[in-house]
N, C-alpha and C. Protein backbone atom coordinates (compact mmCIF):
# COMPACT_ATOMS: atom_id res chain seq x y z
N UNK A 1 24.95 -10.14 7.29
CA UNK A 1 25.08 -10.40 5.86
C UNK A 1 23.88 -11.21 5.39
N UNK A 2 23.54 -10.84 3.72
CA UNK A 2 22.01 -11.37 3.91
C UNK A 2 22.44 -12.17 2.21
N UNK A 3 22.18 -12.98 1.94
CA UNK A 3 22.39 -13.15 0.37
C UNK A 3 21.42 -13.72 -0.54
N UNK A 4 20.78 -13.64 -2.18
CA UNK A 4 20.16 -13.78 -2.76
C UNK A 4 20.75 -14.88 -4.05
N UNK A 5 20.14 -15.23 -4.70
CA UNK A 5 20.25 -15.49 -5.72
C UNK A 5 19.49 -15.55 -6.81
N UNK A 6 20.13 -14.87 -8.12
CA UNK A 6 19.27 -15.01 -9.37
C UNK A 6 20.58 -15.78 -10.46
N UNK A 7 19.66 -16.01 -11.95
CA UNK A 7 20.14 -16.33 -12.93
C UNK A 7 19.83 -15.04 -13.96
N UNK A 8 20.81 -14.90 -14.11
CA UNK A 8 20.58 -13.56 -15.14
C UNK A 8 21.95 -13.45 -16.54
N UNK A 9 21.20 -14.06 -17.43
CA UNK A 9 22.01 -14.34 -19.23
C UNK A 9 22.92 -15.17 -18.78
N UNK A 10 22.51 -16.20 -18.17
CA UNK A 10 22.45 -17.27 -17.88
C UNK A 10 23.98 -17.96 -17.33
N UNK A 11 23.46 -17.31 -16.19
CA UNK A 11 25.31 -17.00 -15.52
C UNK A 11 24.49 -16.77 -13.95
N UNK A 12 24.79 -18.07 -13.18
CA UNK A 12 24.18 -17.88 -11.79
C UNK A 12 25.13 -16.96 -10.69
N UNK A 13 24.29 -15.85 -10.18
CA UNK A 13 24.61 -14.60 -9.73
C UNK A 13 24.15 -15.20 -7.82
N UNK A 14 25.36 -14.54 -6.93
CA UNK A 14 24.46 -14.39 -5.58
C UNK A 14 24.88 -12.74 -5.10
N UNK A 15 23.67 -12.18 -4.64
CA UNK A 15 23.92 -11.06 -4.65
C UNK A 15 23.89 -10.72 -2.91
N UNK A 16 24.93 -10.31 -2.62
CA UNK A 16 25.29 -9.92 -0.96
C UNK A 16 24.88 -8.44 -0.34
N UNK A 17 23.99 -8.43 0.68
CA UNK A 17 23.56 -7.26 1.39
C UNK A 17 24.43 -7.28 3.00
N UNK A 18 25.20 -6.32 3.11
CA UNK A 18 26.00 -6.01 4.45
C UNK A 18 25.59 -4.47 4.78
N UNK A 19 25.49 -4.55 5.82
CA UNK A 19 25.13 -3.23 6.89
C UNK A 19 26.04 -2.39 6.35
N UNK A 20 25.66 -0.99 5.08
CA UNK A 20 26.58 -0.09 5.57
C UNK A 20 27.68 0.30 4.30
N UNK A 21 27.67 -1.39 3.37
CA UNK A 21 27.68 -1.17 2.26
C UNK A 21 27.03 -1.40 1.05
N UNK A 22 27.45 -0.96 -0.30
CA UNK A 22 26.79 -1.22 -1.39
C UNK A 22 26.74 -2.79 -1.58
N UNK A 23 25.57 -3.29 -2.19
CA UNK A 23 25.42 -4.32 -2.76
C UNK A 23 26.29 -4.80 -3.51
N UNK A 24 27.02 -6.22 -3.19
CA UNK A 24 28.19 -7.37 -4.35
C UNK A 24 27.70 -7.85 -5.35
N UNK A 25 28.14 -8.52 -5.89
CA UNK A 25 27.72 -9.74 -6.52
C UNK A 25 29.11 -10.54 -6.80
N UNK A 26 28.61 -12.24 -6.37
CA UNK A 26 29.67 -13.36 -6.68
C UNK A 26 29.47 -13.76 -7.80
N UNK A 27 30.34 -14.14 -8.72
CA UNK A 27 29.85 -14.90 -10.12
C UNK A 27 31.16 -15.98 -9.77
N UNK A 28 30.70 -17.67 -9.91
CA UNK A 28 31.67 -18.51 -9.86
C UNK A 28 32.95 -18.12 -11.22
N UNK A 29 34.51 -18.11 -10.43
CA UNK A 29 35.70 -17.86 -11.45
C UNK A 29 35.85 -16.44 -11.79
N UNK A 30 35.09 -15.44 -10.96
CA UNK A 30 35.44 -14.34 -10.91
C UNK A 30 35.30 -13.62 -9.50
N UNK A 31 34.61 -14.45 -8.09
CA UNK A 31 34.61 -14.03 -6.74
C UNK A 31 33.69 -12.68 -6.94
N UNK A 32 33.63 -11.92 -6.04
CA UNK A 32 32.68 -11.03 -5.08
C UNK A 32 33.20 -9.67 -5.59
N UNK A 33 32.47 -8.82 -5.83
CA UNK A 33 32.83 -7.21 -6.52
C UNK A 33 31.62 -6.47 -6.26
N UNK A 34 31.63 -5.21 -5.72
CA UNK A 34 30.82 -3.99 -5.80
C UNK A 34 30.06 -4.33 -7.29
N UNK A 35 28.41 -4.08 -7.64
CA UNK A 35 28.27 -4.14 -8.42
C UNK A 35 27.98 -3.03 -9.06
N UNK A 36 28.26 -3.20 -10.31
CA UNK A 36 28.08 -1.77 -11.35
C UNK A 36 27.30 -1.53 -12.43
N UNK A 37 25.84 -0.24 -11.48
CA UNK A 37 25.02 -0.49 -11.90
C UNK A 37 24.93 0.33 -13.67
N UNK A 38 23.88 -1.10 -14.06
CA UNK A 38 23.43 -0.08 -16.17
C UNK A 38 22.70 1.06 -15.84
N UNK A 39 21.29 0.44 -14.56
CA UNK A 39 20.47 1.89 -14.54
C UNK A 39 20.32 2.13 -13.31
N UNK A 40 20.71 3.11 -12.79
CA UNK A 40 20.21 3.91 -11.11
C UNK A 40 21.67 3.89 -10.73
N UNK A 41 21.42 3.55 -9.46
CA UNK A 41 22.18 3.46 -8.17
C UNK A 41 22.27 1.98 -7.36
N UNK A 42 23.43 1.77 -7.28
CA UNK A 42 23.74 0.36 -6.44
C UNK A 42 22.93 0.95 -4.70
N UNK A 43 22.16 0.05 -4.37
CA UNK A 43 21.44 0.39 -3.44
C UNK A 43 22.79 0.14 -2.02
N UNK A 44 22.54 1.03 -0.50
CA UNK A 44 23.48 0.16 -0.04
C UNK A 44 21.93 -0.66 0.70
N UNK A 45 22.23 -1.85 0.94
CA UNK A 45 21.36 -2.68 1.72
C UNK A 45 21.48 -3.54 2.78
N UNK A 46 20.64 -4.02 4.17
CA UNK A 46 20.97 -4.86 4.84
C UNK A 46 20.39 -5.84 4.77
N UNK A 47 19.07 -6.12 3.80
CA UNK A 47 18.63 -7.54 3.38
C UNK A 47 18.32 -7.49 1.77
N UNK A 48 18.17 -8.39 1.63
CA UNK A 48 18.01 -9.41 0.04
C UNK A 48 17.44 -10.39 -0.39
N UNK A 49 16.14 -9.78 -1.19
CA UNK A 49 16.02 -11.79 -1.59
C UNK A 49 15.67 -11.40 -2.79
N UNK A 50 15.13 -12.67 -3.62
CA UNK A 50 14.73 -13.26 -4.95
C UNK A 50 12.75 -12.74 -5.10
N UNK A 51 12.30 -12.41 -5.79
CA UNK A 51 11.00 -12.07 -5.95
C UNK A 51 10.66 -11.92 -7.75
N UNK A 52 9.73 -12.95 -7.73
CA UNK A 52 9.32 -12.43 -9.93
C UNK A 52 10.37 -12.19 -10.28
N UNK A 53 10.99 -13.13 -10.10
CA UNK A 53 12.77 -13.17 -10.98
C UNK A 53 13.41 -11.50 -10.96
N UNK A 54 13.22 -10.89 -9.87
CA UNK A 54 13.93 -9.55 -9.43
C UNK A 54 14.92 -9.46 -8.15
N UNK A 55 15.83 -8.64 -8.31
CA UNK A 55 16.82 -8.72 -6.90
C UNK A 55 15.84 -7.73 -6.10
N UNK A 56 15.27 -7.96 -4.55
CA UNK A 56 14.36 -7.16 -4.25
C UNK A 56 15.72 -6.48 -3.05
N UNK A 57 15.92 -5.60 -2.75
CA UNK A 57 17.23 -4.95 -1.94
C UNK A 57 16.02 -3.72 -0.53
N UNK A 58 16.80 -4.23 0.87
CA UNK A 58 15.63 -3.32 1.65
C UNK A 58 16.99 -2.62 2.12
N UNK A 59 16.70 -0.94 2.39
CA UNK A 59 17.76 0.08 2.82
C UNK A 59 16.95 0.80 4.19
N UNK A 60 17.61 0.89 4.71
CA UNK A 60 17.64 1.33 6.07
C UNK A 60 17.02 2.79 5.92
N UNK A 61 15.92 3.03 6.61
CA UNK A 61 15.28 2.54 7.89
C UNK A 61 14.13 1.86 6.84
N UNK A 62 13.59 1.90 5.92
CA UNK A 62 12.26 1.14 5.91
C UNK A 62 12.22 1.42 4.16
N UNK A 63 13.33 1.39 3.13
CA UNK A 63 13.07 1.79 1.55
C UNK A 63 13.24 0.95 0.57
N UNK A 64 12.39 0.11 -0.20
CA UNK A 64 13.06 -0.95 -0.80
C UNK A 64 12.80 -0.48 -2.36
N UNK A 65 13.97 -1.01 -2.73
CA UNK A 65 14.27 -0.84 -4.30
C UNK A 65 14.47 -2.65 -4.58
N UNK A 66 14.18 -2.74 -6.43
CA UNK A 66 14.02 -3.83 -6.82
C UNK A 66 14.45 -3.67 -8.03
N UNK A 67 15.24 -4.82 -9.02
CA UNK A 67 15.84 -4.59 -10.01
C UNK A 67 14.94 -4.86 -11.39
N UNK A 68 14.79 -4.85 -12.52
CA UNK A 68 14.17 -4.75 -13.81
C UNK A 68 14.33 -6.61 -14.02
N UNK A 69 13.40 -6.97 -14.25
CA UNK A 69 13.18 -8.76 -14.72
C UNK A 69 14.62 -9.32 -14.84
N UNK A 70 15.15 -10.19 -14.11
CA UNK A 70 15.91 -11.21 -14.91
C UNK A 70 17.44 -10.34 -14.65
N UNK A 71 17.71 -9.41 -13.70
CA UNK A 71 18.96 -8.33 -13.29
C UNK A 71 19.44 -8.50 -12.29
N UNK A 72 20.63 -8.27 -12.52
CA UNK A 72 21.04 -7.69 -10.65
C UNK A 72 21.54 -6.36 -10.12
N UNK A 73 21.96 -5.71 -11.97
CA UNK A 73 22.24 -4.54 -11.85
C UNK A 73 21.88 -3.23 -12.96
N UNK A 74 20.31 -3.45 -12.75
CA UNK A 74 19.45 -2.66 -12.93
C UNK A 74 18.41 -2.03 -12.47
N UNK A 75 18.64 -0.78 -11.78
CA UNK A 75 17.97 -0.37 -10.67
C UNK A 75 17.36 0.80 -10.89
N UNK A 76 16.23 0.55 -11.72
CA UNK A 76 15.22 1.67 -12.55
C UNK A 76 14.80 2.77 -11.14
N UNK A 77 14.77 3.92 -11.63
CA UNK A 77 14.92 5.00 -10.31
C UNK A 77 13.99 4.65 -9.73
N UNK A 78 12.65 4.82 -10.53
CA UNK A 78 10.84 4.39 -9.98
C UNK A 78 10.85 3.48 -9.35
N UNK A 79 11.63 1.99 -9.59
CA UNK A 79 11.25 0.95 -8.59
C UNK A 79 11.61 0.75 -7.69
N UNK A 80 10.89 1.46 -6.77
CA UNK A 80 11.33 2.09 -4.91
C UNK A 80 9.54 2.21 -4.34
N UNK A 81 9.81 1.35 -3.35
CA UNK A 81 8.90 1.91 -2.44
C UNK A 81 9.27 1.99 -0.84
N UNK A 82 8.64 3.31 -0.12
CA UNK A 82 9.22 3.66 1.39
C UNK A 82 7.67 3.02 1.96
N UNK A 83 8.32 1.98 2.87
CA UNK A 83 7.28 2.00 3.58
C UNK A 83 7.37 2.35 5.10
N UNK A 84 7.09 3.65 5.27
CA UNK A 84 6.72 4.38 6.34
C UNK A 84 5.88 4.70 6.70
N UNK A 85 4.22 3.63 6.38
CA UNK A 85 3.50 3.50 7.32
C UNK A 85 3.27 3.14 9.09
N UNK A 86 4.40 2.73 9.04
CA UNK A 86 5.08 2.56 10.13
C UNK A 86 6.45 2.70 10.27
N UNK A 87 6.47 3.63 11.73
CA UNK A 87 8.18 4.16 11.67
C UNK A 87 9.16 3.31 12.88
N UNK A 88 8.35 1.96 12.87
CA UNK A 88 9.92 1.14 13.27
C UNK A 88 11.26 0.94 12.14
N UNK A 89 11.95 0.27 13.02
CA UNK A 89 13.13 -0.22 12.01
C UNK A 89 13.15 -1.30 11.27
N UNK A 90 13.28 -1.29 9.80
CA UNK A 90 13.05 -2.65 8.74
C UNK A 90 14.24 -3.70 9.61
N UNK A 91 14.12 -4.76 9.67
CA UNK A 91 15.04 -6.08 9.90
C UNK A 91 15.45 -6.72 8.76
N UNK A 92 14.31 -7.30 7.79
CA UNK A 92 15.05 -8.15 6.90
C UNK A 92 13.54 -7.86 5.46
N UNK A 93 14.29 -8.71 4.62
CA UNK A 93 13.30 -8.90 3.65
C UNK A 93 13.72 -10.56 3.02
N UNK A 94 12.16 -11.29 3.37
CA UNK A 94 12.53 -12.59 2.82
C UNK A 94 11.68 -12.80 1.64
N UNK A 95 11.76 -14.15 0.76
CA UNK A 95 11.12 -14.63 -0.23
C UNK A 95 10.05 -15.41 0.24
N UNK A 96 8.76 -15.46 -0.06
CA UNK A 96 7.55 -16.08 0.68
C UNK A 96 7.74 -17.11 -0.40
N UNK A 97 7.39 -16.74 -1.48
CA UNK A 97 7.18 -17.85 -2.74
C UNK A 97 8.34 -17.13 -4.20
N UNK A 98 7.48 -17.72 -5.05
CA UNK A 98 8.30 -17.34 -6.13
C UNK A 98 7.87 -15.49 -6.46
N UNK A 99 6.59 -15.81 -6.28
CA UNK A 99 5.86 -14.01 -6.52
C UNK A 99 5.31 -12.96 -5.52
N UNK A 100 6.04 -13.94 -3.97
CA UNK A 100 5.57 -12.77 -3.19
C UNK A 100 7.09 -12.79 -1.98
N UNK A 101 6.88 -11.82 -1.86
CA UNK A 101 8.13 -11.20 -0.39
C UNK A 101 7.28 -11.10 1.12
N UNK A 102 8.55 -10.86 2.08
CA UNK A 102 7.59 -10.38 3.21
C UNK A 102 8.53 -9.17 3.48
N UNK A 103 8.60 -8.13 4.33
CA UNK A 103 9.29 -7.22 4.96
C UNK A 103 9.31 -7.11 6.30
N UNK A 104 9.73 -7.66 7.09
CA UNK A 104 9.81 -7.36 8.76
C UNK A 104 10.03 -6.29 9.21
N UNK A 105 9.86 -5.81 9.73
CA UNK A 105 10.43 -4.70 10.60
C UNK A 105 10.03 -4.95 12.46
N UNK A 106 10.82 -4.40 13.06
CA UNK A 106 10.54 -4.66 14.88
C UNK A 106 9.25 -4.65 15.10
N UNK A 107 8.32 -4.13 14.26
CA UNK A 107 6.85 -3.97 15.48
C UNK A 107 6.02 -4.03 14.37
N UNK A 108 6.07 -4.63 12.50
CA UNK A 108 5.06 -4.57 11.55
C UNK A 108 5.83 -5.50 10.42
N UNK A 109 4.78 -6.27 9.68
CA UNK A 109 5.15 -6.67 8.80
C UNK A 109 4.19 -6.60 7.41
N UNK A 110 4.80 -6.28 6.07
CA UNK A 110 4.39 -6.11 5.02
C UNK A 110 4.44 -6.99 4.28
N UNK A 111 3.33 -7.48 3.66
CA UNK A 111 3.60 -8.49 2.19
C UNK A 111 3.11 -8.27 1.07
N UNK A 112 4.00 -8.45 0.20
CA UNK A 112 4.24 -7.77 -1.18
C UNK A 112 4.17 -8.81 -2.10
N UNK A 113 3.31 -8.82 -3.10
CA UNK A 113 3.09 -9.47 -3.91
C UNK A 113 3.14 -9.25 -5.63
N UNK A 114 3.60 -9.89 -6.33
CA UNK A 114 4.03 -9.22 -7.83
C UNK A 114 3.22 -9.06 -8.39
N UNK A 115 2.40 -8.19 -9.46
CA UNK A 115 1.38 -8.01 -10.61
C UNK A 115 2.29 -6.94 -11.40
N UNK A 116 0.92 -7.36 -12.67
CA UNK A 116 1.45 -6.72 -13.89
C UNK A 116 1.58 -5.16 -14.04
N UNK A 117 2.72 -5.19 -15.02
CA UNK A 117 2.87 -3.48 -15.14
C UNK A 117 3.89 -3.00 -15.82
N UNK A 118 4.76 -2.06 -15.38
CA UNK A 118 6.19 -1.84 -15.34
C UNK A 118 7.02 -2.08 -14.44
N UNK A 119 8.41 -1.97 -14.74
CA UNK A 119 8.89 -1.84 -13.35
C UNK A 119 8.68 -0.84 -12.31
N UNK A 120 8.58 -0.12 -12.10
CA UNK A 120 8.00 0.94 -11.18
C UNK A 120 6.61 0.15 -10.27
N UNK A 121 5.80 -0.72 -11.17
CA UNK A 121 4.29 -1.25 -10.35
C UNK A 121 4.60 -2.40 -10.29
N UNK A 122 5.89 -3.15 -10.25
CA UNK A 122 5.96 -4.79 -10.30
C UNK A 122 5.44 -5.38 -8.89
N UNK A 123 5.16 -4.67 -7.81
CA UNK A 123 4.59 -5.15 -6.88
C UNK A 123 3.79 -4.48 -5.94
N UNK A 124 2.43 -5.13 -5.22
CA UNK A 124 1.30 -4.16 -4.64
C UNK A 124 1.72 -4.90 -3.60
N UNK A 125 1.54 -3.78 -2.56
CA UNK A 125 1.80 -3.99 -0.84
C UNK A 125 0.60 -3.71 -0.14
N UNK A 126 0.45 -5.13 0.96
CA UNK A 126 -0.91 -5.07 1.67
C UNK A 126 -0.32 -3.85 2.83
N UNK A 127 -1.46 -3.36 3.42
CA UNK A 127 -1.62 -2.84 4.63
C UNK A 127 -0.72 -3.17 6.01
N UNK A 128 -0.02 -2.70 6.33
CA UNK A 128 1.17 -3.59 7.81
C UNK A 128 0.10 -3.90 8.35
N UNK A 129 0.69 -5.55 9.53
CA UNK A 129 0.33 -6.02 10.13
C UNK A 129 0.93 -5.69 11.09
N UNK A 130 0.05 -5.37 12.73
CA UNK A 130 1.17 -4.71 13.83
C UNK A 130 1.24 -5.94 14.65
N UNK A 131 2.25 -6.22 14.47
CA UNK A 131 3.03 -7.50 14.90
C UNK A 131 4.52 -7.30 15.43
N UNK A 132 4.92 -8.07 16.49
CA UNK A 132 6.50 -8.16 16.92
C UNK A 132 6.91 -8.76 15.81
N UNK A 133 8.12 -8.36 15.22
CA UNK A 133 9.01 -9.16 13.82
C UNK A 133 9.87 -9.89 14.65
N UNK A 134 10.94 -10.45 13.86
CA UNK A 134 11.86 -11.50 13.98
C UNK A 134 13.01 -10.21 14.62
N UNK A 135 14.06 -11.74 15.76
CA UNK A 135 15.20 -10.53 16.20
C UNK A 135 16.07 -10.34 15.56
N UNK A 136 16.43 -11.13 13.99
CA UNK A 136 17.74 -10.13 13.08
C UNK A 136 17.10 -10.94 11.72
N UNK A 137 18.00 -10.72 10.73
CA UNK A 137 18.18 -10.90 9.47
C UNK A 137 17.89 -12.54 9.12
N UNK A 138 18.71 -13.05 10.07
CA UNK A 138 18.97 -15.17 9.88
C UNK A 138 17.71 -15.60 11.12
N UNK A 139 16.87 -14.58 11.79
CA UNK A 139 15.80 -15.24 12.93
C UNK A 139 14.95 -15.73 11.59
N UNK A 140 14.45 -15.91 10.93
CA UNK A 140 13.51 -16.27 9.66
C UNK A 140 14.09 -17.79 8.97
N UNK A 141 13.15 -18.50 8.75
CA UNK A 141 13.38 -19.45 8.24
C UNK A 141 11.82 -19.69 7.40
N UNK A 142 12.46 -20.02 6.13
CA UNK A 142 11.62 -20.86 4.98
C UNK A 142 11.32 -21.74 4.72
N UNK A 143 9.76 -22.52 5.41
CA UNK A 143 10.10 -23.83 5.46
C UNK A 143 8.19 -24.32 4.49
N UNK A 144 8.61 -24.50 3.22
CA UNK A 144 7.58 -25.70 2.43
C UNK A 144 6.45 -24.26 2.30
N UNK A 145 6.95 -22.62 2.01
CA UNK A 145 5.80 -21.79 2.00
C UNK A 145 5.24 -21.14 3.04
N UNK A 146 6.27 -21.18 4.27
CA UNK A 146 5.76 -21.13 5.43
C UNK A 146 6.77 -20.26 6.19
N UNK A 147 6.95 -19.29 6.41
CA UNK A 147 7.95 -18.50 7.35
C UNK A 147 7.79 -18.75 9.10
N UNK A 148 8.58 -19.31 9.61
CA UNK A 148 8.83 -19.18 10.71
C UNK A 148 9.73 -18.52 11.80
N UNK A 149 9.40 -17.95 12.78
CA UNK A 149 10.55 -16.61 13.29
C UNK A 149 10.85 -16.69 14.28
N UNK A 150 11.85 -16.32 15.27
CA UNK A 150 11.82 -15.89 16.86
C UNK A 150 11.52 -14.65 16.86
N UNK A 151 11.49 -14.07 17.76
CA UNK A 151 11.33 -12.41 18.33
C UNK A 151 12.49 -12.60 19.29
N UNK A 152 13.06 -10.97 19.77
CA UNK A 152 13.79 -10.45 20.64
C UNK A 152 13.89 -11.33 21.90
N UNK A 153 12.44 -11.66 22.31
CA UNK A 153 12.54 -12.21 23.56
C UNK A 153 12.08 -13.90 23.78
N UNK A 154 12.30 -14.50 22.26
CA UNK A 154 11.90 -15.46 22.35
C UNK A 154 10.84 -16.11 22.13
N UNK A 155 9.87 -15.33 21.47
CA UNK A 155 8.61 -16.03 21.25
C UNK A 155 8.83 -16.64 19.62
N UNK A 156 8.20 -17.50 19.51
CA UNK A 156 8.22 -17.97 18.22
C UNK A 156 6.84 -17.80 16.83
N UNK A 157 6.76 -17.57 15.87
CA UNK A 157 5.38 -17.55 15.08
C UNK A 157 5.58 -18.36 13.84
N UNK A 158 4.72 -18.03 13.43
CA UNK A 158 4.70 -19.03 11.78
C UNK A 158 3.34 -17.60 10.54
N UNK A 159 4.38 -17.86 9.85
CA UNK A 159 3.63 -16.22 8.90
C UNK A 159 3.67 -17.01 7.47
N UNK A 160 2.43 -17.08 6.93
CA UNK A 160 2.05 -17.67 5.51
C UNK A 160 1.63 -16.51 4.75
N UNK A 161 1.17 -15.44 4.98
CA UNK A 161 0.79 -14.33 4.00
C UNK A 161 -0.23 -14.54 3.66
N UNK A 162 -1.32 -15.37 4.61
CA UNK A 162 -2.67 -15.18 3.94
C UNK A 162 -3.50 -14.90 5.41
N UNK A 163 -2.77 -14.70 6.66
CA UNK A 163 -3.19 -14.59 7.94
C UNK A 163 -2.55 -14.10 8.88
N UNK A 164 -2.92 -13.44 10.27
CA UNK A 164 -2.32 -13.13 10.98
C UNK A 164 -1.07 -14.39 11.77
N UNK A 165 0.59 -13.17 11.92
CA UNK A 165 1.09 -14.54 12.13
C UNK A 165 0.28 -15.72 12.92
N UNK A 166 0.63 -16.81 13.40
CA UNK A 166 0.45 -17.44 14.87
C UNK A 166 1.66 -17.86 15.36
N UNK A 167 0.93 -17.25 17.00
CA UNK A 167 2.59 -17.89 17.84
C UNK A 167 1.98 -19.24 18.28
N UNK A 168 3.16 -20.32 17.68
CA UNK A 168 3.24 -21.65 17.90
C UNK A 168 3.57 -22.42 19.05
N UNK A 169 4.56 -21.63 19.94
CA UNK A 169 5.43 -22.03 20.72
C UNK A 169 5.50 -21.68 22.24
N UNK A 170 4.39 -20.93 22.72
CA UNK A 170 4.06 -19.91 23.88
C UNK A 170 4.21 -21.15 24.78
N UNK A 171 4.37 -22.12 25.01
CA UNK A 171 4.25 -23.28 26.25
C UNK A 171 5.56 -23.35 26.37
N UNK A 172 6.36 -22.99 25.03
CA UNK A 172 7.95 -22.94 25.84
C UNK A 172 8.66 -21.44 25.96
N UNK A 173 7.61 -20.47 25.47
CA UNK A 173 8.52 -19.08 25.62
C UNK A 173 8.14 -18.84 26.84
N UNK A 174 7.38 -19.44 28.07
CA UNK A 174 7.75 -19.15 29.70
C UNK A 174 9.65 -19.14 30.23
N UNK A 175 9.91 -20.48 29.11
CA UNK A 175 10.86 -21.00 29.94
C UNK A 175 12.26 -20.49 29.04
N UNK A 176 12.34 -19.94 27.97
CA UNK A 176 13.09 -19.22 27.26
C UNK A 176 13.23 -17.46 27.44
N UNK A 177 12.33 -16.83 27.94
CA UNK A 177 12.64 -15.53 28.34
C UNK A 177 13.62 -15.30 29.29
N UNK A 178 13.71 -16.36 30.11
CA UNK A 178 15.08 -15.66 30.72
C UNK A 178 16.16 -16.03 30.63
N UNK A 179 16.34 -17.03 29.46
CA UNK A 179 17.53 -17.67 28.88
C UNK A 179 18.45 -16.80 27.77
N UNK A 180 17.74 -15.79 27.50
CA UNK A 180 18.37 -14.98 26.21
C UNK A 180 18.41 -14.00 26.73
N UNK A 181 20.17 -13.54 26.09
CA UNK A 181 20.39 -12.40 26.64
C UNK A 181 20.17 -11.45 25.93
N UNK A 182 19.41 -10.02 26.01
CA UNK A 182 19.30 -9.71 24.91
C UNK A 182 20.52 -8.47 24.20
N UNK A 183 21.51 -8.65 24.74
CA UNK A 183 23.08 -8.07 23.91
C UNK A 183 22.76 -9.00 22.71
N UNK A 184 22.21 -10.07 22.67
CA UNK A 184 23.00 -10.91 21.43
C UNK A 184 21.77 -11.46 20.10
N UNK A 185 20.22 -10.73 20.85
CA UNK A 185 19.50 -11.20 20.05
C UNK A 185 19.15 -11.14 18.63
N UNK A 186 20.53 -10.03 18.44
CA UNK A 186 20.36 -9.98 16.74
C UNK A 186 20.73 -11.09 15.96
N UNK A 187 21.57 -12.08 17.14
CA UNK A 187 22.59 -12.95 16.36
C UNK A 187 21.49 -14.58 16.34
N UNK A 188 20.08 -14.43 16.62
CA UNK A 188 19.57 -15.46 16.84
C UNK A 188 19.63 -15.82 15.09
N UNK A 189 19.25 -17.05 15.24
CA UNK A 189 19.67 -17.93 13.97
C UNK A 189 18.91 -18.75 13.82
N UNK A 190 18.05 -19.02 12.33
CA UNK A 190 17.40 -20.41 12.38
C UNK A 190 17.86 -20.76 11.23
N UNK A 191 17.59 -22.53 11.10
CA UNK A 191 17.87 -23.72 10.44
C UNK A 191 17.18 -24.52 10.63
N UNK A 192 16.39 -25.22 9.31
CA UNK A 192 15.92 -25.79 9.15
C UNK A 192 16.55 -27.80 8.63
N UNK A 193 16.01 -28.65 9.41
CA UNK A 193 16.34 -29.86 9.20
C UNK A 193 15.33 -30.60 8.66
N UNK A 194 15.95 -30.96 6.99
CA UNK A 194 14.55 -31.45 5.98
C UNK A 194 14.26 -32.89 6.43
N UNK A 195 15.65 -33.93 6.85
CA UNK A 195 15.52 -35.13 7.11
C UNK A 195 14.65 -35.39 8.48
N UNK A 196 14.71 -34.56 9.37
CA UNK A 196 13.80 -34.51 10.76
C UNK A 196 12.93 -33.86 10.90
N UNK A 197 12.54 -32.92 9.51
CA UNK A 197 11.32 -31.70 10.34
C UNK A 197 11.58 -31.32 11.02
N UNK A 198 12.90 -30.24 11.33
CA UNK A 198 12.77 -29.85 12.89
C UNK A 198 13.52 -28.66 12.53
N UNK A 199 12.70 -27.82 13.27
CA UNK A 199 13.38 -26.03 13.10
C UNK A 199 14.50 -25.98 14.60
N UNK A 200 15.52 -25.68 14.09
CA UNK A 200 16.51 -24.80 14.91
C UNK A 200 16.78 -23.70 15.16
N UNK A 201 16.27 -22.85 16.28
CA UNK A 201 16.90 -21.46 16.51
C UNK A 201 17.63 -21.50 17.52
């Protein structure tokens, strides 16, 4: 489960991505409902975030659709892009900043950044980077502009969107490869601790 949030006519919205089904939305004093879209199609999605005040929604294997300024359920047909420059499997889609995203996938990552236009051109995508991604949806953490990740087998990086990741942590992924099993590495998890500086996976 992946969740977002926008403000849209001024009523704070969180919008829920689950494997398999259509996109929710919670509104406080009315709980969680299939949402029902004005324009397109309710995407189904397994990640979600916030981008140029848009719900950005990624669909399996690698297709992301994005909603019209300031929406959660407006899903203009045009604003779709497949990125199948590479044919691994998408993992997640996070928020870098306020105007740019990233897209993971197992073996590449894309970053997408907002410029002017319509909806259909609200965002230009660099070239994939061939890189190991993060091992699920919650391996990603947002910390001060700064994405930090595990991989499958434990290695750790740090991805800013202006460079190739870097792995930070290689003096302890000797001693973590054979600690993880990998039945469970989708379920790796990070958290961030603001009072200690200190990332948890």
């Amino acid at each position: 489960i992946d969740v977002a949030f926008l403000e849209s006519a001024g009523v704070q919205v969180a919008v829920i991505a689950s494997a398999g089904y259509k996109l929710k939305r919670w509104i406080s004093g009315s709980g969680a409902a299939e949402i029902t879209p004005v324009t397109g199609v309710t995407p189904t999605a397994i990640s979600v975030c916030t981008a140029a005040r848009r719900i950005v929604a990624l669909v399996a294997p690698h297709t992301l659709v994005w909603t019209s300024t300031l929406t959660y359920d407006n899903y203009t047909p045009l604003a779709i892009n497949i990125l199948a420059q590479t044919t691994d499997k998408a993992i997640c889609v996070k928020s870098l900043s306020n105007l740019a995203f990233v897209v993971y996938k197992e073996r590449s990552i894309y970053l997408a950044r907002a410029q002017s236009g319509s909806d259909a051109m609200a965002f230009g995508f660099s070239e994939p980077i061939i890189v190991e991604g993060p091992a699920g949806i919650h391996a990603v953490i947002n910390v001060n502009g700064n994405h930090y990740y595990m991989t499958a087998n434990g290695r750790i990086a740090t991805f800013n969107g202006s460079a190739y990741p870097e792995w930070i942590a290689d003096g302890l992924w000797l001693f973590l490869q054979s600690d993880i099993d990998a039945a469970y590495t989708s379920k790796i998890f990070a958290v961030f601790d603001y009072r200690l500086h200190l990332i948890i996976f």
